[in-house]
N, C-alpha and C. Protein backbone atom coordinates (compact mmCIF):
# COMPACT_ATOMS: atom_id res chain seq x y z
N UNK A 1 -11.43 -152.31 4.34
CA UNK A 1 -11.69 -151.07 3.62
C UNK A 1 -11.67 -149.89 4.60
N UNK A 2 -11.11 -149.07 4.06
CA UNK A 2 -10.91 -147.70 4.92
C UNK A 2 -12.08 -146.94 4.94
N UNK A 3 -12.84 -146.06 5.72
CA UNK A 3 -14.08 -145.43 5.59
C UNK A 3 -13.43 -143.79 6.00
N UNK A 4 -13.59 -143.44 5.09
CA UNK A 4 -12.87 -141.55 5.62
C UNK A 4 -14.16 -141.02 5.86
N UNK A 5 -13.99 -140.17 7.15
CA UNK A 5 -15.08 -139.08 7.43
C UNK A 5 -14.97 -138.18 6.85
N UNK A 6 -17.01 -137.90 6.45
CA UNK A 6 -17.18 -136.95 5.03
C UNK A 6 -16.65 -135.50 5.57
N UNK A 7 -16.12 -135.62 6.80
CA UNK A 7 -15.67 -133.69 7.64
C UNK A 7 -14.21 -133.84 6.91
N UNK A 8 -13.39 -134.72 6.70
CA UNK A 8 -12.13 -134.70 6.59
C UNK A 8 -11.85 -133.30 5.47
N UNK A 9 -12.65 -133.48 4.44
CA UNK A 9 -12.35 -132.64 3.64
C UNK A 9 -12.85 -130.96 4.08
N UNK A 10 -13.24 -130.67 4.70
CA UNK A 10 -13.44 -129.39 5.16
C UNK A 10 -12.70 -129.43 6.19
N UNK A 11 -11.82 -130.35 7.24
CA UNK A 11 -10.83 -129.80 8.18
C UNK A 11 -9.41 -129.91 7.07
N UNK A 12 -9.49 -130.13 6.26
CA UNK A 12 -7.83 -129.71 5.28
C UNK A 12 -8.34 -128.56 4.66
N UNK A 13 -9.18 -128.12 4.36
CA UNK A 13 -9.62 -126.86 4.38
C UNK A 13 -9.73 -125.37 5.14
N UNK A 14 -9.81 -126.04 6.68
CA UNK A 14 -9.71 -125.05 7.54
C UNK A 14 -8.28 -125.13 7.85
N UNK A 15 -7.69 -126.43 8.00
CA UNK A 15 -5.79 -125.98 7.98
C UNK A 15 -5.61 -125.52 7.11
N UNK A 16 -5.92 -125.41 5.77
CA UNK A 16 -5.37 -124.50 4.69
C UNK A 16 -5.54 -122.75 5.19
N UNK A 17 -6.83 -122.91 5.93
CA UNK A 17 -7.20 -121.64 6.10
C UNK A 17 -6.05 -121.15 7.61
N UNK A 18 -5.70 -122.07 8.07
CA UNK A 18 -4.93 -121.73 9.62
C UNK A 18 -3.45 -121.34 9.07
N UNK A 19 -3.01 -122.14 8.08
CA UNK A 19 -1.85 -122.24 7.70
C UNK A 19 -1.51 -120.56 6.64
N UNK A 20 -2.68 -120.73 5.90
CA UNK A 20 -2.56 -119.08 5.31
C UNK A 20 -2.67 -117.77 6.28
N UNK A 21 -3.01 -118.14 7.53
CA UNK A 21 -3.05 -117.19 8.65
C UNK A 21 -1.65 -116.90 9.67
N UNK A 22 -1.26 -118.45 9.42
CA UNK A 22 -0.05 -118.57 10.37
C UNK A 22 1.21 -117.86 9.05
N UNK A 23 1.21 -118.21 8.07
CA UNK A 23 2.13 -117.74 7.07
C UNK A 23 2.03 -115.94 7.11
N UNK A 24 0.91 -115.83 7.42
CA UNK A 24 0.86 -113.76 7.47
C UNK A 24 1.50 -113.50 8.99
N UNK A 25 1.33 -114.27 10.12
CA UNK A 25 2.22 -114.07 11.35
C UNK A 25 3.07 -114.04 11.14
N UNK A 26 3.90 -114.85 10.12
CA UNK A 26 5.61 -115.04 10.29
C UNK A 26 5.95 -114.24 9.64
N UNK A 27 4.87 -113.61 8.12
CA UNK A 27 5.57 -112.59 7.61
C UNK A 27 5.89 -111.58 8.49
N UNK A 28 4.85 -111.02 9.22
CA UNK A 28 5.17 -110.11 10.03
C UNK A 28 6.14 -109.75 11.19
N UNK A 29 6.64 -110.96 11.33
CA UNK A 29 7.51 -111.68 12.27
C UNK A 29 9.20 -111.38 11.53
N UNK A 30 8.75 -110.78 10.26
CA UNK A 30 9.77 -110.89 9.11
C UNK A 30 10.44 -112.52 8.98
N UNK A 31 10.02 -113.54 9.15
CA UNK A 31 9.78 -114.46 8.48
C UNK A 31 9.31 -114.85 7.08
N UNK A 32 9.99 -114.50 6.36
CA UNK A 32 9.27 -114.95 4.90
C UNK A 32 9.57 -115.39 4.17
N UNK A 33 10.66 -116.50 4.32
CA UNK A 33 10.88 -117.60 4.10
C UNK A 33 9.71 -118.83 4.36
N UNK A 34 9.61 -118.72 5.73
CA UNK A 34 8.82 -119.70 6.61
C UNK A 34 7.44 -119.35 6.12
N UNK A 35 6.90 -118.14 6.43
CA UNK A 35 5.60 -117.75 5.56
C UNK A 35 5.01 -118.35 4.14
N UNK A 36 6.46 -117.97 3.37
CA UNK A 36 6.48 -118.54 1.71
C UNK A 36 6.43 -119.86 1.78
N UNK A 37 7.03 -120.82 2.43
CA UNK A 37 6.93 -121.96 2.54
C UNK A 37 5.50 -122.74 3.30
N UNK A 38 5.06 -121.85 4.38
CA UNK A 38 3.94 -122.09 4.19
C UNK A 38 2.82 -122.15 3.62
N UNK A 39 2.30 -121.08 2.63
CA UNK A 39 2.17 -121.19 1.51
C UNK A 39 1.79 -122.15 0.53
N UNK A 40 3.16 -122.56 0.22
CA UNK A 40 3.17 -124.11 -0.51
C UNK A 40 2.57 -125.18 0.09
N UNK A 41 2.66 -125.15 2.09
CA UNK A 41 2.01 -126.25 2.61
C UNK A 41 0.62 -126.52 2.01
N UNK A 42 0.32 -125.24 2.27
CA UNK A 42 -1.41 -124.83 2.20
C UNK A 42 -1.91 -125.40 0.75
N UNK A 43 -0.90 -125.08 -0.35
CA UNK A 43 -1.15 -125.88 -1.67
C UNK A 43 -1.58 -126.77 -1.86
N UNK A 44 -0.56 -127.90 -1.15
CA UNK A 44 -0.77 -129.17 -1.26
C UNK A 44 -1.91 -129.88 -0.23
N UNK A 45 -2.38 -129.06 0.53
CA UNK A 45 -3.25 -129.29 1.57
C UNK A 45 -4.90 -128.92 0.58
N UNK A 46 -5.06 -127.60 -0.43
CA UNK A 46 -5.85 -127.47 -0.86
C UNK A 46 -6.06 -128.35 -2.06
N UNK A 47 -5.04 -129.28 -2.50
CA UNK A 47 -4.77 -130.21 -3.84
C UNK A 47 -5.13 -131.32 -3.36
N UNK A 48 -5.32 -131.72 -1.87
CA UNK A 48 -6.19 -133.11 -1.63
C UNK A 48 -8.03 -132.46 -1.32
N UNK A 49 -7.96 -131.75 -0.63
CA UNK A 49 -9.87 -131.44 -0.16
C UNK A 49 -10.39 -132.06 -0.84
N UNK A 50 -11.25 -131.08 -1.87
CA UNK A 50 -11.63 -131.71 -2.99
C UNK A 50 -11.44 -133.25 -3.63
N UNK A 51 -10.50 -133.46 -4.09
CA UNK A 51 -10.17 -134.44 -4.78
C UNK A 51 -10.76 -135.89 -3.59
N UNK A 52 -10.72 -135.58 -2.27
CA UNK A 52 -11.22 -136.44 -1.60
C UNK A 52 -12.56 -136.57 -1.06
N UNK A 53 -13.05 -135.11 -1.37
CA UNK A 53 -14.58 -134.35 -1.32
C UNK A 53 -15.27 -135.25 -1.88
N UNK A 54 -14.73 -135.30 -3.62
CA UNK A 54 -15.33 -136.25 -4.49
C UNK A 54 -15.39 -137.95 -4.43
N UNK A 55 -14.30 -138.14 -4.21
CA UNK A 55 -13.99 -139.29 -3.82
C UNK A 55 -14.76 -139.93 -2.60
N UNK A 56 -14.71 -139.39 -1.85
CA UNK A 56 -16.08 -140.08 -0.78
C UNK A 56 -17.14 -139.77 -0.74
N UNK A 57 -17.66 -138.85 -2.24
CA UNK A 57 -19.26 -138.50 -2.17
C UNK A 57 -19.29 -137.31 -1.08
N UNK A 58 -18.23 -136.52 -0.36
CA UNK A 58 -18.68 -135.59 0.81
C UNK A 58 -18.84 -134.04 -0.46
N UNK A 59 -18.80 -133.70 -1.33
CA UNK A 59 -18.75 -132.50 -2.13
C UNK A 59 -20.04 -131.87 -1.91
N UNK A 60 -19.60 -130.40 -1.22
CA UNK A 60 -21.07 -129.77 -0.90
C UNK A 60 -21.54 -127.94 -1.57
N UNK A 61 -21.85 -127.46 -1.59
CA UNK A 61 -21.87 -126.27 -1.53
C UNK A 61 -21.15 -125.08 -0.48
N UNK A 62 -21.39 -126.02 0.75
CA UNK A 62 -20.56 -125.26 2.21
C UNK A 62 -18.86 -125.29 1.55
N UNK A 63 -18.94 -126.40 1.41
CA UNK A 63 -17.38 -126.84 1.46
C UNK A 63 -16.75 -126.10 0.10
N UNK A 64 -17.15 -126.13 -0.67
CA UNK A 64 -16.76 -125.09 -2.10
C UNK A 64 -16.44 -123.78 -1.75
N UNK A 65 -17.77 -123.23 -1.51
CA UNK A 65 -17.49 -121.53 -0.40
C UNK A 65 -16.40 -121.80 0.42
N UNK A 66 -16.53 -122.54 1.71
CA UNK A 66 -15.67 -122.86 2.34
C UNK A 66 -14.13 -122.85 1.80
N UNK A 67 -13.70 -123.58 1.11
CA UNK A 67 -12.53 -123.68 0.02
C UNK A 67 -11.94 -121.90 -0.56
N UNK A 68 -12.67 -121.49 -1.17
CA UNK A 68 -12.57 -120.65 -1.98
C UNK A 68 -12.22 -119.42 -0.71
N UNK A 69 -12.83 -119.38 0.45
CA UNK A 69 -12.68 -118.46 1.40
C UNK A 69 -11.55 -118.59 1.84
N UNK A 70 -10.79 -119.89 2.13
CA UNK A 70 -9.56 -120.50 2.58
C UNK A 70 -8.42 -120.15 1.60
N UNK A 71 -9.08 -119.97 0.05
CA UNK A 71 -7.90 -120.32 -0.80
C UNK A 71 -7.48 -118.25 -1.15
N UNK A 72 -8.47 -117.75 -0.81
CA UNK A 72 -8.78 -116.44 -0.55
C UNK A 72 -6.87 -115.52 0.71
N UNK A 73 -7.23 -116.63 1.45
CA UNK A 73 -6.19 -116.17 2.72
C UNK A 73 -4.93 -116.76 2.31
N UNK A 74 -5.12 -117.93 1.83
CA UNK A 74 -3.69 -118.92 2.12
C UNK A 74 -3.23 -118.03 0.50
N UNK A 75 -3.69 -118.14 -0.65
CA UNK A 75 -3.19 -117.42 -1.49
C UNK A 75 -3.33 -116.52 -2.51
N UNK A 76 -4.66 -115.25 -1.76
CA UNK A 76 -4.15 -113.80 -2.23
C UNK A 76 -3.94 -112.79 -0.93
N UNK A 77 -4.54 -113.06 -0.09
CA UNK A 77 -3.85 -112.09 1.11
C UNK A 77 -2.51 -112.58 1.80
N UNK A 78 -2.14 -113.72 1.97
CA UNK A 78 -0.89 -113.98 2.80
C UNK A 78 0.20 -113.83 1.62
N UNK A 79 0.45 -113.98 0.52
CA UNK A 79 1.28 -113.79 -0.64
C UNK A 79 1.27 -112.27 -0.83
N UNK A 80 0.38 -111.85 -0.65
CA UNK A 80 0.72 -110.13 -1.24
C UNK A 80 0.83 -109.80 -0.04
N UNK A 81 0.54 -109.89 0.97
CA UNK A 81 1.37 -109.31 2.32
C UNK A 81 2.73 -109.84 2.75
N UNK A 82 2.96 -111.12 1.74
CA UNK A 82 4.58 -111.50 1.90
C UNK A 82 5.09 -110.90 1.62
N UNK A 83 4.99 -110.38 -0.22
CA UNK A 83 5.56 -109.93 -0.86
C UNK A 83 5.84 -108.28 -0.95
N UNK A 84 4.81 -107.50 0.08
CA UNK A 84 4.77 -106.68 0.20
C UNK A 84 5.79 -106.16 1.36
N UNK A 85 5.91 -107.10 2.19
CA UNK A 85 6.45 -106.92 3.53
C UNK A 85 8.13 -107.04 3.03
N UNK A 86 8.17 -108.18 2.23
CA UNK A 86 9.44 -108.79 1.81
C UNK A 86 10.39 -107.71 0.99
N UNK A 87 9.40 -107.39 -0.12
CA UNK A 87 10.22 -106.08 -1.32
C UNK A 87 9.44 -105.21 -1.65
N UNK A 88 8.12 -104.91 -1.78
CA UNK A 88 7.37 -103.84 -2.56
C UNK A 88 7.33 -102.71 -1.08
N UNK A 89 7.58 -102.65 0.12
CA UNK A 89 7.03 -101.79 1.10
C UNK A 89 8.25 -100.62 0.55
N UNK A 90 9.11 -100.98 0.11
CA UNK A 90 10.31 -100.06 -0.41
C UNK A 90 9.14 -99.00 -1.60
N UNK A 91 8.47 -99.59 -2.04
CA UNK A 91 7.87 -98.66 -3.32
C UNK A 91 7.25 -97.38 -2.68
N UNK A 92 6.74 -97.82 -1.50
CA UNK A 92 5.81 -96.73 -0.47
C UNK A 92 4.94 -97.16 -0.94
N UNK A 93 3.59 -96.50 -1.54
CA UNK A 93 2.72 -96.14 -1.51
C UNK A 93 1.99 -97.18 -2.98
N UNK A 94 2.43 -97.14 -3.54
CA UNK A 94 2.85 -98.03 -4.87
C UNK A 94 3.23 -99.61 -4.92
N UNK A 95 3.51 -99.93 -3.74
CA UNK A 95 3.64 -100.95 -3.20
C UNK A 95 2.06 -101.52 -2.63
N UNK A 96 1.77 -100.53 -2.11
CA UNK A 96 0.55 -101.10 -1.37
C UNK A 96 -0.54 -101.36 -2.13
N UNK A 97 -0.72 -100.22 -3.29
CA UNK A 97 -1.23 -100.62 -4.16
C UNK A 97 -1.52 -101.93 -4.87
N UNK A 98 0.09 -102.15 -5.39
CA UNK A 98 -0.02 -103.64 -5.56
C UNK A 98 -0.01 -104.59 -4.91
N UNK A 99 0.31 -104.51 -3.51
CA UNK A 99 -0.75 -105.79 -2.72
C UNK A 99 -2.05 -105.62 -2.89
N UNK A 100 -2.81 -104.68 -2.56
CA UNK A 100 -4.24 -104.90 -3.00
C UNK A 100 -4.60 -105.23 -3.82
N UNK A 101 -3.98 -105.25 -5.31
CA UNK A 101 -4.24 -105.36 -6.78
C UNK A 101 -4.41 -106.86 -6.61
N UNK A 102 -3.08 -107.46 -6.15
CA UNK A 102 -3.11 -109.32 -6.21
C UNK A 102 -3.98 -109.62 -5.47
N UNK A 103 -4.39 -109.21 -4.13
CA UNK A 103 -5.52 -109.67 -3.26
C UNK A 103 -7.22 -109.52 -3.59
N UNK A 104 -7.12 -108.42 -4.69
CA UNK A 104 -8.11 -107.60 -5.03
C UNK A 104 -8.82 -109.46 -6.07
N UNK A 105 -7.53 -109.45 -6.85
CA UNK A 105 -7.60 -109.88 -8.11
C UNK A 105 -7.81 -111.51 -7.93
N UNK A 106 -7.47 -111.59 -6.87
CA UNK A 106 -7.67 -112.80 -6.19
C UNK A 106 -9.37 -113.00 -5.79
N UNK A 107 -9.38 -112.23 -5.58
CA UNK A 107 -10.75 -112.33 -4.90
C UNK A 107 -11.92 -112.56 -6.11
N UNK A 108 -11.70 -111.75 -6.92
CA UNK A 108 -12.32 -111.80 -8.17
C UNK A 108 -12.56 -112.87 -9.17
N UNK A 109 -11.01 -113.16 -9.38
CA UNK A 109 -10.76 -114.54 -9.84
C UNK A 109 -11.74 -115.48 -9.06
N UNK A 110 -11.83 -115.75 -8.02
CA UNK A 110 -12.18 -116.86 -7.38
C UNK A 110 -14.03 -116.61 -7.14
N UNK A 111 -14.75 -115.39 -7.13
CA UNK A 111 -16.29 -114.98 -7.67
C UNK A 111 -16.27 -115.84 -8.69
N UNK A 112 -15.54 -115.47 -9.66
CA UNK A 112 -15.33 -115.63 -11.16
C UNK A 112 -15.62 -117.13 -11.25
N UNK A 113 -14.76 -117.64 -10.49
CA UNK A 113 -14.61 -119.06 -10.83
C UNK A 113 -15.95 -119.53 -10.46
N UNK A 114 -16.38 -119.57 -9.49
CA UNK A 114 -17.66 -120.31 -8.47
C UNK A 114 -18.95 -120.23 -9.09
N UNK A 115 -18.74 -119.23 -9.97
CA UNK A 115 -20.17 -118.62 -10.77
C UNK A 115 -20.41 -119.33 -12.25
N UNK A 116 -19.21 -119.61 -12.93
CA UNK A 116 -18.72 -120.19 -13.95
C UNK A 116 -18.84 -122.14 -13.70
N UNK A 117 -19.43 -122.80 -14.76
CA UNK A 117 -19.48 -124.46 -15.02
C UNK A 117 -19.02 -124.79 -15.87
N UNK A 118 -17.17 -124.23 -15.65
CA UNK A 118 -16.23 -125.04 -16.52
C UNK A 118 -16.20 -125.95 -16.65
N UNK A 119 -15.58 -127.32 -17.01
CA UNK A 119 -15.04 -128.19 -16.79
C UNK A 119 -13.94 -128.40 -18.24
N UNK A 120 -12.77 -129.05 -17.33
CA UNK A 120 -11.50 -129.48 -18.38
C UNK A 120 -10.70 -128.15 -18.79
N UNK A 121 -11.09 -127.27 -18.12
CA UNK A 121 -10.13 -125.74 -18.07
C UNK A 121 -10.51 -125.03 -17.26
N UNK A 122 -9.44 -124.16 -16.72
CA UNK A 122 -9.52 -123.15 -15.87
C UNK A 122 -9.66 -122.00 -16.75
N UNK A 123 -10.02 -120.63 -15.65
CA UNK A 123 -10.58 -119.48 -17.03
C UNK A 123 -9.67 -118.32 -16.37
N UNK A 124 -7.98 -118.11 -16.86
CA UNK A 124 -7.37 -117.41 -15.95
C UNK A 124 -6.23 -118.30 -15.56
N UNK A 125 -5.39 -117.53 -14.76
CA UNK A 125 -4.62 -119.01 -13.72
C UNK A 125 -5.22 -119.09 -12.33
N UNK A 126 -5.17 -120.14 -11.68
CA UNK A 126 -6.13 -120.05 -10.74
C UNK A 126 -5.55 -119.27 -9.28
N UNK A 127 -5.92 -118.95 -8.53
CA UNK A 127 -5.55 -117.98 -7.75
C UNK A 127 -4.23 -119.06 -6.40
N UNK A 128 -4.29 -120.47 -6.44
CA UNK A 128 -3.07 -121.24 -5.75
C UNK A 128 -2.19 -121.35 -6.43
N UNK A 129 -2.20 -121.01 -7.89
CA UNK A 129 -1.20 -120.89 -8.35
C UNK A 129 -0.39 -119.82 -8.64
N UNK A 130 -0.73 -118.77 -8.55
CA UNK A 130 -0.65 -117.16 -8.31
C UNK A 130 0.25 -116.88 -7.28
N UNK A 131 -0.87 -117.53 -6.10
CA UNK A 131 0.10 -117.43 -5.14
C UNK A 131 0.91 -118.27 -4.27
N UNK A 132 1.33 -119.58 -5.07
CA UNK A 132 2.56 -120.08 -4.83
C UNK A 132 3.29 -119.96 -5.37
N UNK A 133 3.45 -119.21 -6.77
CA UNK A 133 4.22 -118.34 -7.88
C UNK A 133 5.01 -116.69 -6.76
N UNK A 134 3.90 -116.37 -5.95
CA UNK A 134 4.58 -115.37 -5.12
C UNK A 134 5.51 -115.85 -4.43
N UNK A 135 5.29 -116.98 -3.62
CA UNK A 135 6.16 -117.64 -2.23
C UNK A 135 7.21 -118.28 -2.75
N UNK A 136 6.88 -118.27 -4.22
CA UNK A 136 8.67 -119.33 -5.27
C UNK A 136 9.27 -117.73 -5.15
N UNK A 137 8.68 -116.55 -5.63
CA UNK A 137 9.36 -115.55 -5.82
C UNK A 137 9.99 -115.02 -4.24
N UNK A 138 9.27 -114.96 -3.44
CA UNK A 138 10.23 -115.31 -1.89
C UNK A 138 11.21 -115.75 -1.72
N UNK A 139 11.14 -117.31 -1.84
CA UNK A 139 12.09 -118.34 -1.81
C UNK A 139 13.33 -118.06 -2.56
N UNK A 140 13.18 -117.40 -3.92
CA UNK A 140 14.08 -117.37 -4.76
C UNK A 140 14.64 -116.17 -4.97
N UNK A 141 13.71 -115.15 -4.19
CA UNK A 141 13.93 -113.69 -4.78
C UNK A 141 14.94 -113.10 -4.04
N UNK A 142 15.76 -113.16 -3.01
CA UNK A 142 16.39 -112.37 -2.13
C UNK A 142 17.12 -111.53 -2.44
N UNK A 143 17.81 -111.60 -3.82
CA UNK A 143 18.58 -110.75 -4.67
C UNK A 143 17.73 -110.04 -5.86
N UNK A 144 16.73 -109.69 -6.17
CA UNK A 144 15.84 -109.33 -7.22
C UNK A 144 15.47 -108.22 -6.90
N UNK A 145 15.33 -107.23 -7.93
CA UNK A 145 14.81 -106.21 -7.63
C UNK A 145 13.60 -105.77 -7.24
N UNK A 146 12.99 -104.76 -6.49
CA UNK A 146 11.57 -104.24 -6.01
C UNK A 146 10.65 -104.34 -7.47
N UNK A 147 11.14 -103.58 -8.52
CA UNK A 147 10.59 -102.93 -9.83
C UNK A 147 10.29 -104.63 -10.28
N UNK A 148 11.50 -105.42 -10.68
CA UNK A 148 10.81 -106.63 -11.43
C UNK A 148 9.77 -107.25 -10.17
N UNK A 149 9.81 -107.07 -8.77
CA UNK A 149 8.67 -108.28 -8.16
C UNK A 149 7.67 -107.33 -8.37
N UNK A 150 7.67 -105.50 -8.36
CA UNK A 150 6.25 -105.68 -8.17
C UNK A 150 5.59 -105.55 -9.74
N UNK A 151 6.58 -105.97 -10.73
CA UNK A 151 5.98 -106.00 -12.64
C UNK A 151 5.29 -107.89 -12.14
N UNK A 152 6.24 -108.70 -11.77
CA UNK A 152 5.57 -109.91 -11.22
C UNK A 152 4.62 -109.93 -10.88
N UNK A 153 4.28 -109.44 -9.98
CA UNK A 153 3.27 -109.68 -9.05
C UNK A 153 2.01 -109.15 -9.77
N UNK A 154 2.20 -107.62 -10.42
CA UNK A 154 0.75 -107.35 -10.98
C UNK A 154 0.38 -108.09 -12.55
N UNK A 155 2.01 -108.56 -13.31
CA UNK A 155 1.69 -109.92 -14.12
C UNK A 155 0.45 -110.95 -14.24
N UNK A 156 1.22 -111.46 -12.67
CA UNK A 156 0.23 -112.60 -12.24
C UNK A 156 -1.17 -112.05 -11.43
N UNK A 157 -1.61 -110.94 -11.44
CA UNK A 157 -2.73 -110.25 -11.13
C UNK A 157 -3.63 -110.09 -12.59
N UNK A 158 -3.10 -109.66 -13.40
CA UNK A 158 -3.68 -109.77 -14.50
C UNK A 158 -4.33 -111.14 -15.24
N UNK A 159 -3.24 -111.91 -14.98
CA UNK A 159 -2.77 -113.09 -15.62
C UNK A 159 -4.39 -114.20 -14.65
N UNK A 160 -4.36 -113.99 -13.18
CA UNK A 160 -5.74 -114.17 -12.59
C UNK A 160 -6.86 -114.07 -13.48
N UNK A 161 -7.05 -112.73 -13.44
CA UNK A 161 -8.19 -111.84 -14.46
C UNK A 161 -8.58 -112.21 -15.83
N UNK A 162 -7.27 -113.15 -16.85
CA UNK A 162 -7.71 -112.95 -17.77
C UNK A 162 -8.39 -114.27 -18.52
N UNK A 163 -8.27 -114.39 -19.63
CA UNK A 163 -9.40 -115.51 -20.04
C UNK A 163 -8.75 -116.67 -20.75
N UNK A 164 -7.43 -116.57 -20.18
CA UNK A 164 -6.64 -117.65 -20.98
C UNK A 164 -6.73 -119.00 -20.16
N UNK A 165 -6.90 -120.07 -21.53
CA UNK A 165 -7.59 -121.18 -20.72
C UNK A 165 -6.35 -122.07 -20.08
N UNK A 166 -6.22 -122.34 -19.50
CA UNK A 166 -5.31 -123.47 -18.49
C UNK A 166 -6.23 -124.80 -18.50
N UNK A 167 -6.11 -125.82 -19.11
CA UNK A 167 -5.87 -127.41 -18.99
C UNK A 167 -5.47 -127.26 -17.20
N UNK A 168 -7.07 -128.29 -17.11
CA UNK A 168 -7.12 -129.10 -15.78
C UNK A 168 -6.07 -130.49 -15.69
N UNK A 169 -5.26 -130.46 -14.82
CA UNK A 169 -4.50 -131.88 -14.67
C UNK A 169 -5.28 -132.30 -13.85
């Protein structure tokens, strides 16, 4: 029998958190491909924590905060500084705006969530999905206009915010 250490799940947590840090270097690096794709790493890195949190009895209060602070960087600040860097910096000023809006909204969302004892739905879309919805729009966007990413982007800012229920898989 395998015995996993109860830390495991808070160090895929802090790589989530390294990896949403390293993805804002490369943007800046004008990398944002590599950024966006990191991104997604960080996804699938935040889609085991938990799930193994529980699974070995390690699920704490630290590690929740913890999570939510991580999921904070990897996807509402490194996605709206992709996306900002990538196509909205053309808007000027209007642009920046809406990076703050998704990061803003991110942040909120995720209060929102921690305070709330859902279970079997999310209240909103959840903020990794937001912003791996940005880093697909990266990946895919190279030909798209400024006007539709930044109607996207404050979409899925809203779309954070609002109260539509999403089914837990």
């Amino acid at each position: 029998m395998v015995v996993i250490n109860k830390k495991v799940p808070n160090i895929l947590t802090g790589a989530n958190l390294a990896i949403g840090m390293l993805s804002i270097v490369y943007a800046i690096q004008d990398k944002y491909v590599l950024g966006a794709i990191l991104i997604l790493l960080a996804a699938l890195l935040d889609r085991f924590d938990g799930k193994i949190a529980r699974k070995i009895g390690a699920s704490s209060e630290f590690g929740k905060e913890l999570d939510s602070l991580a999921d904070l960087v990897s996807f509402g600040v490194a996605p709206a500084i992709i996306i900002y860097l990538f196509k909205l910096d053309s808007l000027g000023i209007v642009g920046i705006v809406i990076m703050i809006i998704f990061a803003l909204s991110g942040a909120l969302r995720l209060a929102r969530f921690n305070i709330l004892n859902i279970s079997g739905h999310f209240l909103g879309v959840p903020i990794t999905i937001a912003g791996s919805l940005v880093a697909f729009m990266v990946l895919l966007g190279s030909g798209t206009n400024s006007f539709i990413d930044a109607f996207l982007v404050l979409l899925l800012s809203w779309m954070m915010l609002s109260s539509i229920k999403i089914p837990k898989i």
